[in-house]
PDB file of N, CA and C in Angstrom:
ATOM      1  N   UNK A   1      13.566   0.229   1.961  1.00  0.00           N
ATOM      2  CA  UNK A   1      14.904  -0.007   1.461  1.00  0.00           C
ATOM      3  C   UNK A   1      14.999  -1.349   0.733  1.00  0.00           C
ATOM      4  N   UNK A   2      14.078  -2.452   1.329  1.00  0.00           N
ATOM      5  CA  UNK A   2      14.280  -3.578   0.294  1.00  0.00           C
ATOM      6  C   UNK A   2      13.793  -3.784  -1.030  1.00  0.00           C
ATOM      7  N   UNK A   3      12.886  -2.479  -1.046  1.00  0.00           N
ATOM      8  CA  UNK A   3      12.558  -2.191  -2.823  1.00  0.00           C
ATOM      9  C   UNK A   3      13.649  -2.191  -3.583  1.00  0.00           C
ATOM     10  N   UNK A   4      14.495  -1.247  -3.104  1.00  0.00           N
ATOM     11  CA  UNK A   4      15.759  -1.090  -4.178  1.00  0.00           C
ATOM     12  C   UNK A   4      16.661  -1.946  -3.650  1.00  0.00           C
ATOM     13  N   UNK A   5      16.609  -3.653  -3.536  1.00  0.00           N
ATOM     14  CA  UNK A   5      17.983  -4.186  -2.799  1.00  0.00           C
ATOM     15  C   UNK A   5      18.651  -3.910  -2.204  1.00  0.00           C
ATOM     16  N   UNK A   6      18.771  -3.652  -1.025  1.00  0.00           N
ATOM     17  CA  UNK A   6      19.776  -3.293  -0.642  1.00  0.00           C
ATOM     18  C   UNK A   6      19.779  -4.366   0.602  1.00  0.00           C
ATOM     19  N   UNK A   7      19.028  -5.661   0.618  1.00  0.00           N
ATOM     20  CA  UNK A   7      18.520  -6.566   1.338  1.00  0.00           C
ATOM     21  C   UNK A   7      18.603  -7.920   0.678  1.00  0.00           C
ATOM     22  N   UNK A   8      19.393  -7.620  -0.255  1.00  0.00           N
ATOM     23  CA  UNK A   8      20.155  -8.953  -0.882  1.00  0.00           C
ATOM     24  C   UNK A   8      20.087 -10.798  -0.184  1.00  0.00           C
ATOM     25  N   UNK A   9      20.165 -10.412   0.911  1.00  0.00           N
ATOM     26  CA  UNK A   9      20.494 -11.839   1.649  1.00  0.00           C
ATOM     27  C   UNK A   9      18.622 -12.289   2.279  1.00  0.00           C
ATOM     28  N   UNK A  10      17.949 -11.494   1.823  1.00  0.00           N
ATOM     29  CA  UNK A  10      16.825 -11.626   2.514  1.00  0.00           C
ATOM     30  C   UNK A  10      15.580 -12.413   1.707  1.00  0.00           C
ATOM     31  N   UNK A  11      15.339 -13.459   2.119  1.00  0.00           N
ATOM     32  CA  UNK A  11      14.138 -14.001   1.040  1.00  0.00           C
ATOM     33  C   UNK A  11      12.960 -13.545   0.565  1.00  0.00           C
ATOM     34  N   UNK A  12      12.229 -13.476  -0.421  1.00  0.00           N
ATOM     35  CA  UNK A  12      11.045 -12.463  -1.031  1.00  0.00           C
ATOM     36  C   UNK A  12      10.631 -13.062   0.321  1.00  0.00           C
ATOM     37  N   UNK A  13       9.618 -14.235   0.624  1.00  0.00           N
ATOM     38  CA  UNK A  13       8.853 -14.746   1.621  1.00  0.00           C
ATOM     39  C   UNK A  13       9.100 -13.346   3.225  1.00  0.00           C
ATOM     40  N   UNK A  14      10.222 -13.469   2.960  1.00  0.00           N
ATOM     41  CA  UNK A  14      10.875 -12.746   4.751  1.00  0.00           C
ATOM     42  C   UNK A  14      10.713 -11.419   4.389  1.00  0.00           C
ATOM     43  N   UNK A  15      10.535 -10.900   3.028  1.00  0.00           N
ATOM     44  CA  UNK A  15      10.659  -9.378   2.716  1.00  0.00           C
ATOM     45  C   UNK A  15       8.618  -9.126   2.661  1.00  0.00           C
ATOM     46  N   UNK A  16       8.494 -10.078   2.614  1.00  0.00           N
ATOM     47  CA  UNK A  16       7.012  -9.969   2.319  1.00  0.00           C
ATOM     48  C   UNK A  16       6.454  -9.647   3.773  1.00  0.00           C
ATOM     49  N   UNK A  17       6.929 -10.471   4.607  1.00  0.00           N
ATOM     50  CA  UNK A  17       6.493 -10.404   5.358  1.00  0.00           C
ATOM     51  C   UNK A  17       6.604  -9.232   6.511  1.00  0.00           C
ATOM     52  N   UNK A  18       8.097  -8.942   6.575  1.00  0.00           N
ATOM     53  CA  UNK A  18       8.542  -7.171   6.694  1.00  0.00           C
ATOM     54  C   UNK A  18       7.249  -6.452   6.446  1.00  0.00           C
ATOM     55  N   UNK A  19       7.694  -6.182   5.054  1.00  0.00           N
ATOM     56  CA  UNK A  19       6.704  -5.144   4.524  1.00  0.00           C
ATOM     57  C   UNK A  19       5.069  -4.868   5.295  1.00  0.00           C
ATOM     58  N   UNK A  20       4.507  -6.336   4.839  1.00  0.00           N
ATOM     59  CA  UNK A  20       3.169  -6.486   5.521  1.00  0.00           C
ATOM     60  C   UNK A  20       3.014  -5.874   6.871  1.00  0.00           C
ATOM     61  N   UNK A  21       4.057  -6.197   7.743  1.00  0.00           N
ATOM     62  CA  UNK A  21       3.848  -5.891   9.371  1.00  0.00           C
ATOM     63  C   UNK A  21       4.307  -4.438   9.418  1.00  0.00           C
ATOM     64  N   UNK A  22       5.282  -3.947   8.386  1.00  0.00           N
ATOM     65  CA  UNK A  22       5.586  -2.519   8.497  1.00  0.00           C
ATOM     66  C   UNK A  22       4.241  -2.046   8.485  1.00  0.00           C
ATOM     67  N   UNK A  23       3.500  -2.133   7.255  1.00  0.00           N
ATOM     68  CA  UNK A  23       2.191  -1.750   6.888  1.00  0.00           C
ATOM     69  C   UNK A  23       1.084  -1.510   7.993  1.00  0.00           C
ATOM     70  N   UNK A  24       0.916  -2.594   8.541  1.00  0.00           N
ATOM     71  CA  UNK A  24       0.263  -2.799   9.570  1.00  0.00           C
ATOM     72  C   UNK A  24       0.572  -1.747  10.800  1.00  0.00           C
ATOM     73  N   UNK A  25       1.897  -1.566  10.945  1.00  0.00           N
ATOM     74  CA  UNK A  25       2.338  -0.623  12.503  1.00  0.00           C
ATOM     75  C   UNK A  25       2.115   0.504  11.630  1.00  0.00           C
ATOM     76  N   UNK A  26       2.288   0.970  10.388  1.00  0.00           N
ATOM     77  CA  UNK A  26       2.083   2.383  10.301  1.00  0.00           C
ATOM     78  C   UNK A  26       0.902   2.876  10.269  1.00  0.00           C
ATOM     79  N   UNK A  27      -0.467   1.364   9.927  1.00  0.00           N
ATOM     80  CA  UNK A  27      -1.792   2.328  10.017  1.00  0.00           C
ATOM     81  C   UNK A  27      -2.391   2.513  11.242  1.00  0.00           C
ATOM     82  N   UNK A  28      -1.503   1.510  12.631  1.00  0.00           N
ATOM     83  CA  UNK A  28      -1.920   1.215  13.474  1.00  0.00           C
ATOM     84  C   UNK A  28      -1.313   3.089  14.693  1.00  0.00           C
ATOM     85  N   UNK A  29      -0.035   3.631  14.381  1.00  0.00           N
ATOM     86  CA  UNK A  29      -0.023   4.385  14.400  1.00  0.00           C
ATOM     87  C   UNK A  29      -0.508   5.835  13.574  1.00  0.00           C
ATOM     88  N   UNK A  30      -1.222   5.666  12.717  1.00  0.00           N
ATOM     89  CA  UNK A  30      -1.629   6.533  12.180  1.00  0.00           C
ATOM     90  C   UNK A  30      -1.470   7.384  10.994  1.00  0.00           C
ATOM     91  N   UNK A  31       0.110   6.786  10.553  1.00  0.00           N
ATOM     92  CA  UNK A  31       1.048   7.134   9.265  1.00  0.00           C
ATOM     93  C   UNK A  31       0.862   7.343   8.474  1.00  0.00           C
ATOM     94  N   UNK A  32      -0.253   7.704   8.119  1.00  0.00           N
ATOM     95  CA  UNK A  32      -0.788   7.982   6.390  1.00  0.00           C
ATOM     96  C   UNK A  32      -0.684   8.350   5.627  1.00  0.00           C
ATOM     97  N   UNK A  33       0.463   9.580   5.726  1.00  0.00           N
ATOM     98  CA  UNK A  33       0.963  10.116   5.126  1.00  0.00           C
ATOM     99  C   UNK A  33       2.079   9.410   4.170  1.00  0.00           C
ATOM    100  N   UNK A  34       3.015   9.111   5.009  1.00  0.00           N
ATOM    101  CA  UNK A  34       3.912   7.704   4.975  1.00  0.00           C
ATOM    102  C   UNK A  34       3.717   6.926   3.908  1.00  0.00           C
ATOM    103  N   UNK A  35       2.453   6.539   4.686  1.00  0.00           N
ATOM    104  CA  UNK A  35       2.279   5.260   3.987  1.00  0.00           C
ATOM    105  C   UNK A  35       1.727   5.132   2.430  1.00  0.00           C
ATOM    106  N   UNK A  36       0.668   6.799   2.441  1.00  0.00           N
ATOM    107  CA  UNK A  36       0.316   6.884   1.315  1.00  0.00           C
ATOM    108  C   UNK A  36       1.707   7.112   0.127  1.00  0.00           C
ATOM    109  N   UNK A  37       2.855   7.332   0.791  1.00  0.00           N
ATOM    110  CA  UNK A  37       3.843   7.833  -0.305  1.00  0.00           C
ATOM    111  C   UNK A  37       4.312   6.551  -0.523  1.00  0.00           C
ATOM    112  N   UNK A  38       4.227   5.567   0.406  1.00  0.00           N
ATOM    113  CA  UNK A  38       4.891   4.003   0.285  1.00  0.00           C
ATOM    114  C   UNK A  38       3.951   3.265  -1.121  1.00  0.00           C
ATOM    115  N   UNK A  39       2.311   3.308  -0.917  1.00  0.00           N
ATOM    116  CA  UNK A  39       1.856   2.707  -1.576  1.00  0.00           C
ATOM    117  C   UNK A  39       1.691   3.129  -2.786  1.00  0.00           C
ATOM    118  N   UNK A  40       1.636   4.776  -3.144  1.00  0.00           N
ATOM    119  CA  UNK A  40       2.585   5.239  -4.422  1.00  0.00           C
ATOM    120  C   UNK A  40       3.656   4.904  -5.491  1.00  0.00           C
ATOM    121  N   UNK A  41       4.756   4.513  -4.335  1.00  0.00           N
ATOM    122  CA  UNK A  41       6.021   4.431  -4.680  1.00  0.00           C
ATOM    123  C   UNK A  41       5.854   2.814  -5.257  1.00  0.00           C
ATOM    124  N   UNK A  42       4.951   1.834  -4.555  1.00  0.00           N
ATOM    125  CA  UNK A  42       4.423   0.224  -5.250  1.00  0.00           C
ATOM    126  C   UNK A  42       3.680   0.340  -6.468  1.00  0.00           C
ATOM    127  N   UNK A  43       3.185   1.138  -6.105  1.00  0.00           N
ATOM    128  CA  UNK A  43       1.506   1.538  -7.221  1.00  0.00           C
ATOM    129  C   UNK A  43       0.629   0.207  -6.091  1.00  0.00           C
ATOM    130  N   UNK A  44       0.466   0.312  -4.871  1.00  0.00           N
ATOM    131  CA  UNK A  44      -0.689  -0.151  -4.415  1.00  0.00           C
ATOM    132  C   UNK A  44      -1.911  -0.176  -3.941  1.00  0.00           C
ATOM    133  N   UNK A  45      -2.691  -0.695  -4.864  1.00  0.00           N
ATOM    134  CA  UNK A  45      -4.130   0.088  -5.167  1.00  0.00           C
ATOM    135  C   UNK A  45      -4.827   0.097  -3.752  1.00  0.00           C
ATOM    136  N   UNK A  46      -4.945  -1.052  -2.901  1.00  0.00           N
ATOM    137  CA  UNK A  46      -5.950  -1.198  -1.478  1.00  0.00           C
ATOM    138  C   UNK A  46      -5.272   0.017  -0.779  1.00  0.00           C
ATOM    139  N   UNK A  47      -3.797  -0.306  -0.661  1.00  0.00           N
ATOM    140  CA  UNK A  47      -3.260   1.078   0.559  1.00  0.00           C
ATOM    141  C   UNK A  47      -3.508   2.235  -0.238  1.00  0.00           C
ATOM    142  N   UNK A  48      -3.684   2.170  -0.939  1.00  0.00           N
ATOM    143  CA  UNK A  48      -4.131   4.004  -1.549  1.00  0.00           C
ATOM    144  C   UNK A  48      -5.065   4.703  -1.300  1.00  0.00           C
ATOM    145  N   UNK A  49      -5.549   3.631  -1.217  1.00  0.00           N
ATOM    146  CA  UNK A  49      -7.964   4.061  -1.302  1.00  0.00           C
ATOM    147  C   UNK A  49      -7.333   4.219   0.260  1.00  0.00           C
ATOM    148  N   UNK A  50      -7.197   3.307   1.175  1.00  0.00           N
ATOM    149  CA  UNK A  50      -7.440   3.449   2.563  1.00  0.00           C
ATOM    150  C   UNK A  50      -6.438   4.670   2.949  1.00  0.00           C
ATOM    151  N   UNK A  51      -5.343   5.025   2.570  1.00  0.00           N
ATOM    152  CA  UNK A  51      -4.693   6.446   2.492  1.00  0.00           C
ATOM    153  C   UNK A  51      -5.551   7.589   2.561  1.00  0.00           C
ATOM    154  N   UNK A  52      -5.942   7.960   1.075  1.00  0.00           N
ATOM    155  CA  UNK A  52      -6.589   8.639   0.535  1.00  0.00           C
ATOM    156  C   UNK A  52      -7.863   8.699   1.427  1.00  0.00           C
ATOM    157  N   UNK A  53      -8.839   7.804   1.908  1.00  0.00           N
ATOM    158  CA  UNK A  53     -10.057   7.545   2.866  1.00  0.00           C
ATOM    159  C   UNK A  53      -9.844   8.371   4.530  1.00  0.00           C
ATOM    160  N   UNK A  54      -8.340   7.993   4.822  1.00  0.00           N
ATOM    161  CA  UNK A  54      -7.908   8.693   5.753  1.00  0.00           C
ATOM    162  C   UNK A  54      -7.549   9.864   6.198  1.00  0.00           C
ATOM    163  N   UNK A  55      -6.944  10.280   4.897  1.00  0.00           N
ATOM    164  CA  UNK A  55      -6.265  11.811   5.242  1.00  0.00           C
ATOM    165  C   UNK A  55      -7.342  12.740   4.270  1.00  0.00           C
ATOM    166  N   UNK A  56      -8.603  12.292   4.177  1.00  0.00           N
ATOM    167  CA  UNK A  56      -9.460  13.151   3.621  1.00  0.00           C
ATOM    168  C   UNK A  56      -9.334  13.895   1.853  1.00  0.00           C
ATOM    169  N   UNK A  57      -8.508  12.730   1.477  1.00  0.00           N
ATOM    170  CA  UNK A  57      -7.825  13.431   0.425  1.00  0.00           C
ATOM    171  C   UNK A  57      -8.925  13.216  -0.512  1.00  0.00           C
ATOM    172  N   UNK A  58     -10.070  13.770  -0.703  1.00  0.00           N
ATOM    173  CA  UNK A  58     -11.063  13.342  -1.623  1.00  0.00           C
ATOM    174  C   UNK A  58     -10.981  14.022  -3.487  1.00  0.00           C
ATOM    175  N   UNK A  59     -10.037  14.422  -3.765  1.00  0.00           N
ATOM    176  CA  UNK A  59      -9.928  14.743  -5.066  1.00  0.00           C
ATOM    177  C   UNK A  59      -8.871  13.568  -5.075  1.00  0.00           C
ATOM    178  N   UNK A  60      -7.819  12.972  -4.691  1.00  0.00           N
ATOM    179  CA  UNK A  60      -7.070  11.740  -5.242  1.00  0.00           C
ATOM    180  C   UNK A  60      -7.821  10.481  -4.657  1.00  0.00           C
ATOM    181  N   UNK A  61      -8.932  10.328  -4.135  1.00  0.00           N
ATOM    182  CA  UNK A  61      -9.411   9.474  -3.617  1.00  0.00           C
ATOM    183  C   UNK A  61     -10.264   9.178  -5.211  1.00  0.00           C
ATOM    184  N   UNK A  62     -11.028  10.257  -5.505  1.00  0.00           N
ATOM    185  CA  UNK A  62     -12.099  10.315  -7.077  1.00  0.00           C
ATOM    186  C   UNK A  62     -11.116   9.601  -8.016  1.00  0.00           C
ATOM    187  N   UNK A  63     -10.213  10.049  -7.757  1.00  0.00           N
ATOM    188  CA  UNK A  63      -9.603  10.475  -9.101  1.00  0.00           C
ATOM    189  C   UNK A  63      -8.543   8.800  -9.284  1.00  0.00           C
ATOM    190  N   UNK A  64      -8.522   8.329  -8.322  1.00  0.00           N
ATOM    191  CA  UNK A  64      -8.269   6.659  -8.332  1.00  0.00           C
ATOM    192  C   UNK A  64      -9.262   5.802  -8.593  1.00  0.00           C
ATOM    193  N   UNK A  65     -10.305   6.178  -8.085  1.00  0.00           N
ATOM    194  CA  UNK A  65     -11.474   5.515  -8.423  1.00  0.00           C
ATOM    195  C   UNK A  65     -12.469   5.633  -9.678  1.00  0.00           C
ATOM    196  N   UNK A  66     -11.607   6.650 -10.366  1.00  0.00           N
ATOM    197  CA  UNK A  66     -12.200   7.093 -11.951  1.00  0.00           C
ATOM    198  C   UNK A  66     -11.341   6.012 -12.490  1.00  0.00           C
ATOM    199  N   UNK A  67     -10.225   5.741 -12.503  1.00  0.00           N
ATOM    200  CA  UNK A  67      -9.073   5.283 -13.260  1.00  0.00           C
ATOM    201  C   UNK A  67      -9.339   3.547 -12.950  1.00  0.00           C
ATOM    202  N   UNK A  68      -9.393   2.566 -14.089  1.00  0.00           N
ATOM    203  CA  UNK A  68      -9.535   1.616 -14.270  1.00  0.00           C
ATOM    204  C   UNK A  68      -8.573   0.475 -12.746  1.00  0.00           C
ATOM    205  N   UNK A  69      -9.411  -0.212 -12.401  1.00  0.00           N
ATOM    206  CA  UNK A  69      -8.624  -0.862 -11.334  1.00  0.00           C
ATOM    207  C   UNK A  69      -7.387  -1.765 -11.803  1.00  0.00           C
ATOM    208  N   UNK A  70      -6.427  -2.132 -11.300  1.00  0.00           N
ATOM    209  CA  UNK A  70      -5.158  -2.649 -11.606  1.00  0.00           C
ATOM    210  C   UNK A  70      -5.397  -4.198 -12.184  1.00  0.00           C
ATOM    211  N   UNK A  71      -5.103  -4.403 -13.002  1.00  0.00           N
ATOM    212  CA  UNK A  71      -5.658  -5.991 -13.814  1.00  0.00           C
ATOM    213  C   UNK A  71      -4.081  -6.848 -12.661  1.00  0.00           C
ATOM    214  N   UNK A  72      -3.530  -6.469 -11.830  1.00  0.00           N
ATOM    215  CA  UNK A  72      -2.507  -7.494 -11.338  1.00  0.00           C
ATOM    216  C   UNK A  72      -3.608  -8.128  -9.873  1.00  0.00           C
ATOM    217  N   UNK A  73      -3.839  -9.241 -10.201  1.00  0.00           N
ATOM    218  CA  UNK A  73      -4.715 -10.155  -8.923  1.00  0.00           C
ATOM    219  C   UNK A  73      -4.467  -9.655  -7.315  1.00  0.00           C
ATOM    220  N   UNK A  74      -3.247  -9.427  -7.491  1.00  0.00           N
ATOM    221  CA  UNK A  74      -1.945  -9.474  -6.360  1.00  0.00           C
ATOM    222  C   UNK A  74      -2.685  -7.981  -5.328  1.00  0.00           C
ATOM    223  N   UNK A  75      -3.006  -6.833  -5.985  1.00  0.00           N
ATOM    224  CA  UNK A  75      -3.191  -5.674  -5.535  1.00  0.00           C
ATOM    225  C   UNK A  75      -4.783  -5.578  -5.300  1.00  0.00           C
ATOM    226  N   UNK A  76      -5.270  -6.871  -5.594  1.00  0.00           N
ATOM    227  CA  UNK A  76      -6.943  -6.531  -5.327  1.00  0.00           C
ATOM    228  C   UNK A  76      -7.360  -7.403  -4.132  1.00  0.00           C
ATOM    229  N   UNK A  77      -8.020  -6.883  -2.974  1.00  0.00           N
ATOM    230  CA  UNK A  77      -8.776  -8.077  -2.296  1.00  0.00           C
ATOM    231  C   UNK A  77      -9.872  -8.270  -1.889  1.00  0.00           C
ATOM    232  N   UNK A  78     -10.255  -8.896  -1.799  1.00  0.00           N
ATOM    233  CA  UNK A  78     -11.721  -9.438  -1.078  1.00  0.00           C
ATOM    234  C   UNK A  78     -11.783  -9.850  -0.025  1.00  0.00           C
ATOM    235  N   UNK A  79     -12.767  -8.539   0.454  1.00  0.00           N
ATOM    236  CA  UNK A  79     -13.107  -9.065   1.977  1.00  0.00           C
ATOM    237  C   UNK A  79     -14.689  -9.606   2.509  1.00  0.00           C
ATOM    238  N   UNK A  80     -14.427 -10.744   3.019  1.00  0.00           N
ATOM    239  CA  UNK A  80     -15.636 -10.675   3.697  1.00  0.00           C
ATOM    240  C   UNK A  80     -16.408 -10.585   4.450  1.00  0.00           C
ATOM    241  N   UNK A  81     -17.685 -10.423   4.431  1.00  0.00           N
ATOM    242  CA  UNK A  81     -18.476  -9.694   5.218  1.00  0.00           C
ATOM    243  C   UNK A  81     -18.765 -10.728   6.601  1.00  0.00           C
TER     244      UNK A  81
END
């Protein structure tokens, strides 16, 4: 809901941080479905792959990974080993 404002009084920082922990309880319960429609609805590239990785969806899993990765810094991360 704070995509489309409706959270006016709420600081990006405090909405960020929402979001993140939403994120977190839905993969922690299992939500993938959910969540894959959430990270859709962002265009967010990491929750997609791990969506897609989850619910076995291997023709939209290809088919993201054919398609050029997102040039915004913000949606890419690095993890290390």
């Amino acid at each position: 809901k704070s995509q489309s404002g409706l959270l006016s009084n709420v600081t990006k920082a405090e909405q960020a941080v929402w979001e993140e922990q939403w994120v977190h309880c839905a993969k922690q319960l299992n939500q993938w479905e959910t969540l894959s429609a959430y990270a859709r609805d962002i265009n967010q590239f990491d929750i997609m792959l791990e969506c897609f990785w989850k619910t076995d969806d291997w023709d939209a899993l290809r088919e993201i990974l054919h398609d050029p990765m997102p040039s915004d810094a913000s949606q890419t991360k690095i993890y290390d080993i």
